[in-house]
Structures are given as C-alpha cells and as structure tokens.
Protein backbone atom coordinates (compact mmCIF):
# COMPACT_ATOMS: atom_id res chain seq x y z
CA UNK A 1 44.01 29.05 -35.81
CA UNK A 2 42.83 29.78 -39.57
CA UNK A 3 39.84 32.65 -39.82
CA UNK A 4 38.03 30.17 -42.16
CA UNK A 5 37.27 26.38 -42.54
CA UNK A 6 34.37 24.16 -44.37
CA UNK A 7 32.31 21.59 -43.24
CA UNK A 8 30.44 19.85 -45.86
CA UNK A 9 27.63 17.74 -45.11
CA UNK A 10 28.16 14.78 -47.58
CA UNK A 11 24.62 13.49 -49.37
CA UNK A 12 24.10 10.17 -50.98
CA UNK A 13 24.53 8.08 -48.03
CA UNK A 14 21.93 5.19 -48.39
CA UNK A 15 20.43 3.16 -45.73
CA UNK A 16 23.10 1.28 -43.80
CA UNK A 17 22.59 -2.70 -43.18
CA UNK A 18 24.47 -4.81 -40.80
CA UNK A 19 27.55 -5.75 -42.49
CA UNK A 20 27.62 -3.35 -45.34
CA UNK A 21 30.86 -1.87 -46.92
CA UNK A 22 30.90 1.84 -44.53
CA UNK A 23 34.03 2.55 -46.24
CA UNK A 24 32.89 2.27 -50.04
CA UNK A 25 29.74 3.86 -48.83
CA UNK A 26 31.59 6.96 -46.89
CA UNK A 27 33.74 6.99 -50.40
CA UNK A 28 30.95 7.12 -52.62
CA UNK A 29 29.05 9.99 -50.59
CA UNK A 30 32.20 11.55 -51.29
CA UNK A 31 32.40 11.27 -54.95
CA UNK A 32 28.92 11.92 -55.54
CA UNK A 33 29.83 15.12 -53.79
CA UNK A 34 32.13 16.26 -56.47
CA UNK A 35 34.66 16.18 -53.90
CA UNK A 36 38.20 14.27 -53.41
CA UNK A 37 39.81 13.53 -49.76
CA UNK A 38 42.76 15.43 -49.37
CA UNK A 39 45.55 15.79 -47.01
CA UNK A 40 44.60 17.75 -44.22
CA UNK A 41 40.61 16.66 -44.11
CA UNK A 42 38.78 14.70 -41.44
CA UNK A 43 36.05 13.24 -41.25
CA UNK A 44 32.59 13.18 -38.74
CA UNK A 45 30.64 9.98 -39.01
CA UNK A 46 27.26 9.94 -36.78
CA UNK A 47 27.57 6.48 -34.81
CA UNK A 48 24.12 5.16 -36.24
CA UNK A 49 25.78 4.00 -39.55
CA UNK A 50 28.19 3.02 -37.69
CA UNK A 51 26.54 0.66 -35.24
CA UNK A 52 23.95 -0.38 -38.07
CA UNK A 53 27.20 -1.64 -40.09
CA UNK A 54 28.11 -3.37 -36.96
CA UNK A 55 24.81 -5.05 -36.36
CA UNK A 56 24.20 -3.48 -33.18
CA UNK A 57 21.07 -2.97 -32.70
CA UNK A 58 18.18 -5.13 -30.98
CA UNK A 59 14.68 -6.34 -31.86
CA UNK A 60 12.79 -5.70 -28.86
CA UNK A 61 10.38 -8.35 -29.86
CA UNK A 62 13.17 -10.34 -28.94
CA UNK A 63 13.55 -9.21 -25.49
CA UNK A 64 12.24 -10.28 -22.32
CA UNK A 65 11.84 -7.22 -19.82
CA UNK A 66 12.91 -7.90 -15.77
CA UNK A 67 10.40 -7.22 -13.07
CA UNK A 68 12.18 -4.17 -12.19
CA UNK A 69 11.60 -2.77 -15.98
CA UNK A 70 8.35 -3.20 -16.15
CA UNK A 71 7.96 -1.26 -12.98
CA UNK A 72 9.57 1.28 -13.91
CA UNK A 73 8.16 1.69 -17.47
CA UNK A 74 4.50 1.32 -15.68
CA UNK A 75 4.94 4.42 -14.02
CA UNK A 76 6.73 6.17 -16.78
CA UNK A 77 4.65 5.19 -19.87
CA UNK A 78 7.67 3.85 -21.24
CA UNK A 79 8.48 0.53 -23.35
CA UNK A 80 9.22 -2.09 -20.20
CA UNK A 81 11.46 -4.17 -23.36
CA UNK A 82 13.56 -0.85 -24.46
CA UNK A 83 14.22 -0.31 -20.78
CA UNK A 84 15.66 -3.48 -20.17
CA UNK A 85 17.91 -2.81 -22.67
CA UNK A 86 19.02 0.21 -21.05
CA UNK A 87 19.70 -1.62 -18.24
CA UNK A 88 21.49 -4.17 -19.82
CA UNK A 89 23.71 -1.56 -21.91
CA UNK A 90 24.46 -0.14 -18.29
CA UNK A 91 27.36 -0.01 -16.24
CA UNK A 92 26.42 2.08 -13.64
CA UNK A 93 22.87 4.15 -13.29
CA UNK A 94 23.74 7.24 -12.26
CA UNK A 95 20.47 8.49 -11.81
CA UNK A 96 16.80 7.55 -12.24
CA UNK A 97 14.04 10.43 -12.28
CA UNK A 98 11.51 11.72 -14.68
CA UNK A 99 11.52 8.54 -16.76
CA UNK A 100 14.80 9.00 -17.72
CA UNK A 101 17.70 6.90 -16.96
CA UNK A 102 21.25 8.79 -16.71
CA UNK A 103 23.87 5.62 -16.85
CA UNK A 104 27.09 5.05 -17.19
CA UNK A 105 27.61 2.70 -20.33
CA UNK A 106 30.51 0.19 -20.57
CA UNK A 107 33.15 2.84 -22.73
CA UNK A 108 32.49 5.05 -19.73
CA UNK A 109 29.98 7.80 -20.86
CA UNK A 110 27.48 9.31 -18.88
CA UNK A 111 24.49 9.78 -20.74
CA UNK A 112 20.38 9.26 -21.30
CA UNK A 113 19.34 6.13 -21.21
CA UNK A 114 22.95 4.53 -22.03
CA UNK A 115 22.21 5.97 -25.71
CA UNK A 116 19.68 3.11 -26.52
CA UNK A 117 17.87 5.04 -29.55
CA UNK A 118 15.38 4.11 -31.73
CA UNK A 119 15.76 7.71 -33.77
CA UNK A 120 16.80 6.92 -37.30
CA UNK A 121 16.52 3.61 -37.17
CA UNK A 122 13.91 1.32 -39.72
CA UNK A 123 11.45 -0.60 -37.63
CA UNK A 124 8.64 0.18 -34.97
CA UNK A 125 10.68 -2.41 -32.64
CA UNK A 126 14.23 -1.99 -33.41
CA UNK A 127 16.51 0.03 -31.30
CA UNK A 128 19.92 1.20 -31.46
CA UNK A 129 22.87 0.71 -29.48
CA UNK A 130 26.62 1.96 -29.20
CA UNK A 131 29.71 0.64 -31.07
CA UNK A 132 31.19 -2.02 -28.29
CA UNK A 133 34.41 -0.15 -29.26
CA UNK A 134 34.01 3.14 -30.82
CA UNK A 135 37.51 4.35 -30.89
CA UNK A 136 38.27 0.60 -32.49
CA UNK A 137 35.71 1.45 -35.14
CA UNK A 138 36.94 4.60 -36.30
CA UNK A 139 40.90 3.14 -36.67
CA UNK A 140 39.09 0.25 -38.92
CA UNK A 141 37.38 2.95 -40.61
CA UNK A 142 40.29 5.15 -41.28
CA UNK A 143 42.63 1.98 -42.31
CA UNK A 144 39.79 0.97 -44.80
CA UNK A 145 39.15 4.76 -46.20
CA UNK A 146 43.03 4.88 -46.62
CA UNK A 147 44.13 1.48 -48.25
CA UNK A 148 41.09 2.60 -51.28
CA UNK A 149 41.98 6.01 -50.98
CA UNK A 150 45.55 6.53 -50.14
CA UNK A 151 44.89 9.87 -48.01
CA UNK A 152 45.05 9.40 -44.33
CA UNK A 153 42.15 10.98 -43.24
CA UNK A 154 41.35 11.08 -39.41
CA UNK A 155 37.87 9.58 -38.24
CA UNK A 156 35.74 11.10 -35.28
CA UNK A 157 32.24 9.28 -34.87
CA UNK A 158 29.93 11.35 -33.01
CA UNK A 159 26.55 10.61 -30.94
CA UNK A 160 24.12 13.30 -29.63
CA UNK A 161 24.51 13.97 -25.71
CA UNK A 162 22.81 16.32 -23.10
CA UNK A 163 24.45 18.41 -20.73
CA UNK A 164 24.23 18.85 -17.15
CA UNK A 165 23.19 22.78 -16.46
CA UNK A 166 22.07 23.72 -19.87
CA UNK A 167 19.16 22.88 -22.36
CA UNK A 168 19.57 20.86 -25.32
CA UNK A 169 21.57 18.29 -26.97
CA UNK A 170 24.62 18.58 -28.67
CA UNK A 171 27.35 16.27 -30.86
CA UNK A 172 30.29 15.18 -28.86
CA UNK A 173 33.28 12.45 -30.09
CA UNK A 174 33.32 8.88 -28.73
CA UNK A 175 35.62 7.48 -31.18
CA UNK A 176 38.22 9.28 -32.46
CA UNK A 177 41.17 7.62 -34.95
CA UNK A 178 43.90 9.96 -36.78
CA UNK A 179 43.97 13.50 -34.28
CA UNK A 180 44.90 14.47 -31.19
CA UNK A 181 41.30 14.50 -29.04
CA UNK A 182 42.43 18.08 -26.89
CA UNK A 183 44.63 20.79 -27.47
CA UNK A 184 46.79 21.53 -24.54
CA UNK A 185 47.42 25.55 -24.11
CA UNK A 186 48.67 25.19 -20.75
CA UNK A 187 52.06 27.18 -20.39
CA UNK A 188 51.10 29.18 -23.18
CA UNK A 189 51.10 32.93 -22.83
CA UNK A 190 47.46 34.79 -23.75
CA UNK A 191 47.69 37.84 -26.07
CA UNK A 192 47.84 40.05 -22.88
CA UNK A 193 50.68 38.28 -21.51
CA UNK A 194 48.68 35.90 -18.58
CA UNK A 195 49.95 32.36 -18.72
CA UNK A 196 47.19 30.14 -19.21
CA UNK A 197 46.93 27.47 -16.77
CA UNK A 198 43.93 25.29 -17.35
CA UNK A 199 43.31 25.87 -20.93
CA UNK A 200 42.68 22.43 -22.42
CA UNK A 201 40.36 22.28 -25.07
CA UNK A 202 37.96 19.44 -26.38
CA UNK A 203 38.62 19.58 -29.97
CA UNK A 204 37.35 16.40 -31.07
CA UNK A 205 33.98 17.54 -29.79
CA UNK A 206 34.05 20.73 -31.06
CA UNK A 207 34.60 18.97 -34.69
CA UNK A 208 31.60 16.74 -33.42
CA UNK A 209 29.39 19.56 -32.93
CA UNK A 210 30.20 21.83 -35.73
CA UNK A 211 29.49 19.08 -38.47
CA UNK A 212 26.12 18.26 -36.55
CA UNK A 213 25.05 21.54 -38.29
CA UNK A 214 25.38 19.97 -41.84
CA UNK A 215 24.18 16.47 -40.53
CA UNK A 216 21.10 17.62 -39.10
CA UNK A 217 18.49 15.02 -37.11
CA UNK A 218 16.09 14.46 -39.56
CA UNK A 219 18.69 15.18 -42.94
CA UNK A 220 19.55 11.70 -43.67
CA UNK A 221 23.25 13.03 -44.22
CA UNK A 222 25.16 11.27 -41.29
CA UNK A 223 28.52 12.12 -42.83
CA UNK A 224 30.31 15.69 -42.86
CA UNK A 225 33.83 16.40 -44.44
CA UNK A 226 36.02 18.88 -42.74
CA UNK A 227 38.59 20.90 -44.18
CA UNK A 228 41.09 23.42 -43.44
CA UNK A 229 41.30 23.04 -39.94
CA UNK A 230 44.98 22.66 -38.36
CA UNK A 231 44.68 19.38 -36.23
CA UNK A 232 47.59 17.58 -34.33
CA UNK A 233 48.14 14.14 -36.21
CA UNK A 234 47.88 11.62 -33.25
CA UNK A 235 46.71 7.64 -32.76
CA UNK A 236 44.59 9.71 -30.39
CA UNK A 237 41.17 7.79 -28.33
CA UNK A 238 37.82 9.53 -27.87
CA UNK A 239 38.56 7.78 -24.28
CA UNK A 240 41.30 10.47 -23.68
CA UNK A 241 38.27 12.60 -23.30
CA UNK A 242 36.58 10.97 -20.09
CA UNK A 243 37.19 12.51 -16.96
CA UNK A 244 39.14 10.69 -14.23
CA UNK A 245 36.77 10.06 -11.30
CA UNK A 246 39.40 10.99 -9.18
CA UNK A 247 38.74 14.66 -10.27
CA UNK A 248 34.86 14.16 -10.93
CA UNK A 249 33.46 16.62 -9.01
CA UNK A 250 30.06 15.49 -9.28
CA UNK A 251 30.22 11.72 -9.11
C-alpha cells in the first residue's frame, strides 16, 4: 500500500438534467480542474448526477399515496406521496419505526427509506431515486469517459448510507465499473507471522468514503478524482459487495 494518495474534489460540475451528456460534463470538471486523467486514476461519482442524467426522479405531485401511506405519514408527520414512493422503490421493508422505513430496494441494499431523497435535488416536490442499474451505469460511464478520453479510468458511484450500531452516515459503492470491489488477504501472512483468515476488505467503499470528504453534502462538487492508489483492474460489480443471506446474521 503507498504512504500517500490524492483525492481531488473536481469543481465546475453544473446542474445535471435528465438526459444530459455526464461524460462531457465529468470531462469538463476535469479540465477546468487543470487536471488530465491518467493511467492509474479512478473516479467517485455521487449517484444524484447520476440518476438526474437518467431521469430518475419523481414529481410527487404526480403521485397518488395508498391508504397504508397516508397512515403511516399521519402519525409520522411525513409526506403520505414521498412515502408511497418508498414503498414502491421497495423490495422488502425490513423495518418500520420512528418514521423511518429501513427497506430492501430492488439491487439489494438495505437502507433508509429505499434512498428516496429529495437532498440536492431542484424542486419543493421532486424526489430522487436510485439508478435501476447502478453497476450498468458506471460501465456506460467508463466506456463513454474512455472512447473521448482514451484512459481507462474505473467508475465507482457512491450514495450516502447509515449503519447499524454506530451514528452517522457515510459513502459506500453501489456501482462499481473498472476495479476489483474487495481485496482478498486471506492466506496472507501478517507482519508478525499470523495467517490472516477473514481479512477481506471493502475497497470500493473505502474509495466511496474517502472522496465524500472532498464532495461534501452541501459543496455542489459531486465528483472526486483519485490518484495513486494501487487497485486490482477487474469488470468488478458493486453487487459483489452484498452479503449472501445465507450468512446474514441479522436478517
């Protein structure tokens, strides 16, 4: 592992429509930069531009809330319409308590309200949804970056996620296109001599959550170039990173 690398927070980025050119835009953030992809650089994309490129989001004026939403937003104070999105962006609710909905989501993430946000996103009534195929998106993103730019450089896209047993949010992959989502140590001696046995680390969400410190929430900077760090070259998935429920422990 190097002692050193950089993560750049790219500025410039305007305000993404549905169908714009993410590519050129990603490219032109770069420029503006002063920098040039090279060999050897990834890069962290928040999903938001992504979905907003892919026209997924939803005007709630647009949506008809079930019985069972507006229930449950009556005794939360919550928006019965934005609920029944959540519930239609569900696969499986995992929980239900404090106004907050944990749910499985289609891809297979567990996560608050199946990440229907309206953070970042123009509009009192517009909300935000997931990429229907984020690993998908971030292979058309790379192919695109590459054909203009001729450098290869792998793609993680990146949404904000809580965890179970400690406070706060943090950046984790859920697309990934170019690298190798873990690093598998297992086998692999320690510098004391102990053979490490279940030493697998989650390396495209430690990229996630290292550039979060140059996107920021409120930064308007949703793309962050990485450099110097030693990844495996791989046509890896951010799905590699889901836990079998077989060995869920707490499903």
């Amino acid at each position: 592992m190097p002692a050193q690398i950089s993560i750049i927070g790219l500025d410039g980025v305007p305000e993404v429509r549905p169908g714009a050119d993410l590519a050129g835009i990603i490219l032109g953030a770069v420029e503006a930069s002063g920098e040039r992809l090279r060999d050897g650089d990834l890069l962290v994309v928040t999903h938001k531009i992504v979905s907003k490129a892919e026209g997924r989001l939803v005007d709630l004026r647009e949506v008809e809330p079930s019985e069972f939403a507006r229930r449950h937003a009556a005794q939360w104070g919550r928006d019965p319409r934005q609920i029944e999105v959540v519930l239609r962006e569900s696969a499986r609710i995992v929980r239900m308590a404090n106004g907050i909905i944990i749910a499985e989501t289609p891809h297979g993430f567990i996560c608050a309200n199946a990440a229907v946000d309206a953070s970042n996103v123009p509009g009192d009534d517009i909300v935000c949804l997931l990429p229907r195929d984020p690993d998908a998106s971030a292979a058309a993103l790379r192919d695109a970056i590459r054909a203009r730019a001729g450098v290869d450089v792998p793609i993680v896209i990146t949404d904000s996620f809580g965890r179970a047993w400690r406070m706060g949010i943090t950046n984790v992959a859920i697309g990934v296109a170019g690298i190798a989502p873990l690093a598998d140590y297992r086998g692999q001696e320690d510098p004391y001599g102990r053979l490490l046995h279940a030493s697998v680390l989650a390396v495209a969400d430690e990229l996630a959550a290292a550039a979060e410190l140059v996107h920021g929430k409120v930064d308007s900077r949703p793309v962050a170039l990485i450099r110097g760090y030693p990844f495996t070259r791989a046509e890896g998935r951010a799905r590699d990173l889901l836990m079998d429920p077989a060995r869920d422990l707490f499903r």
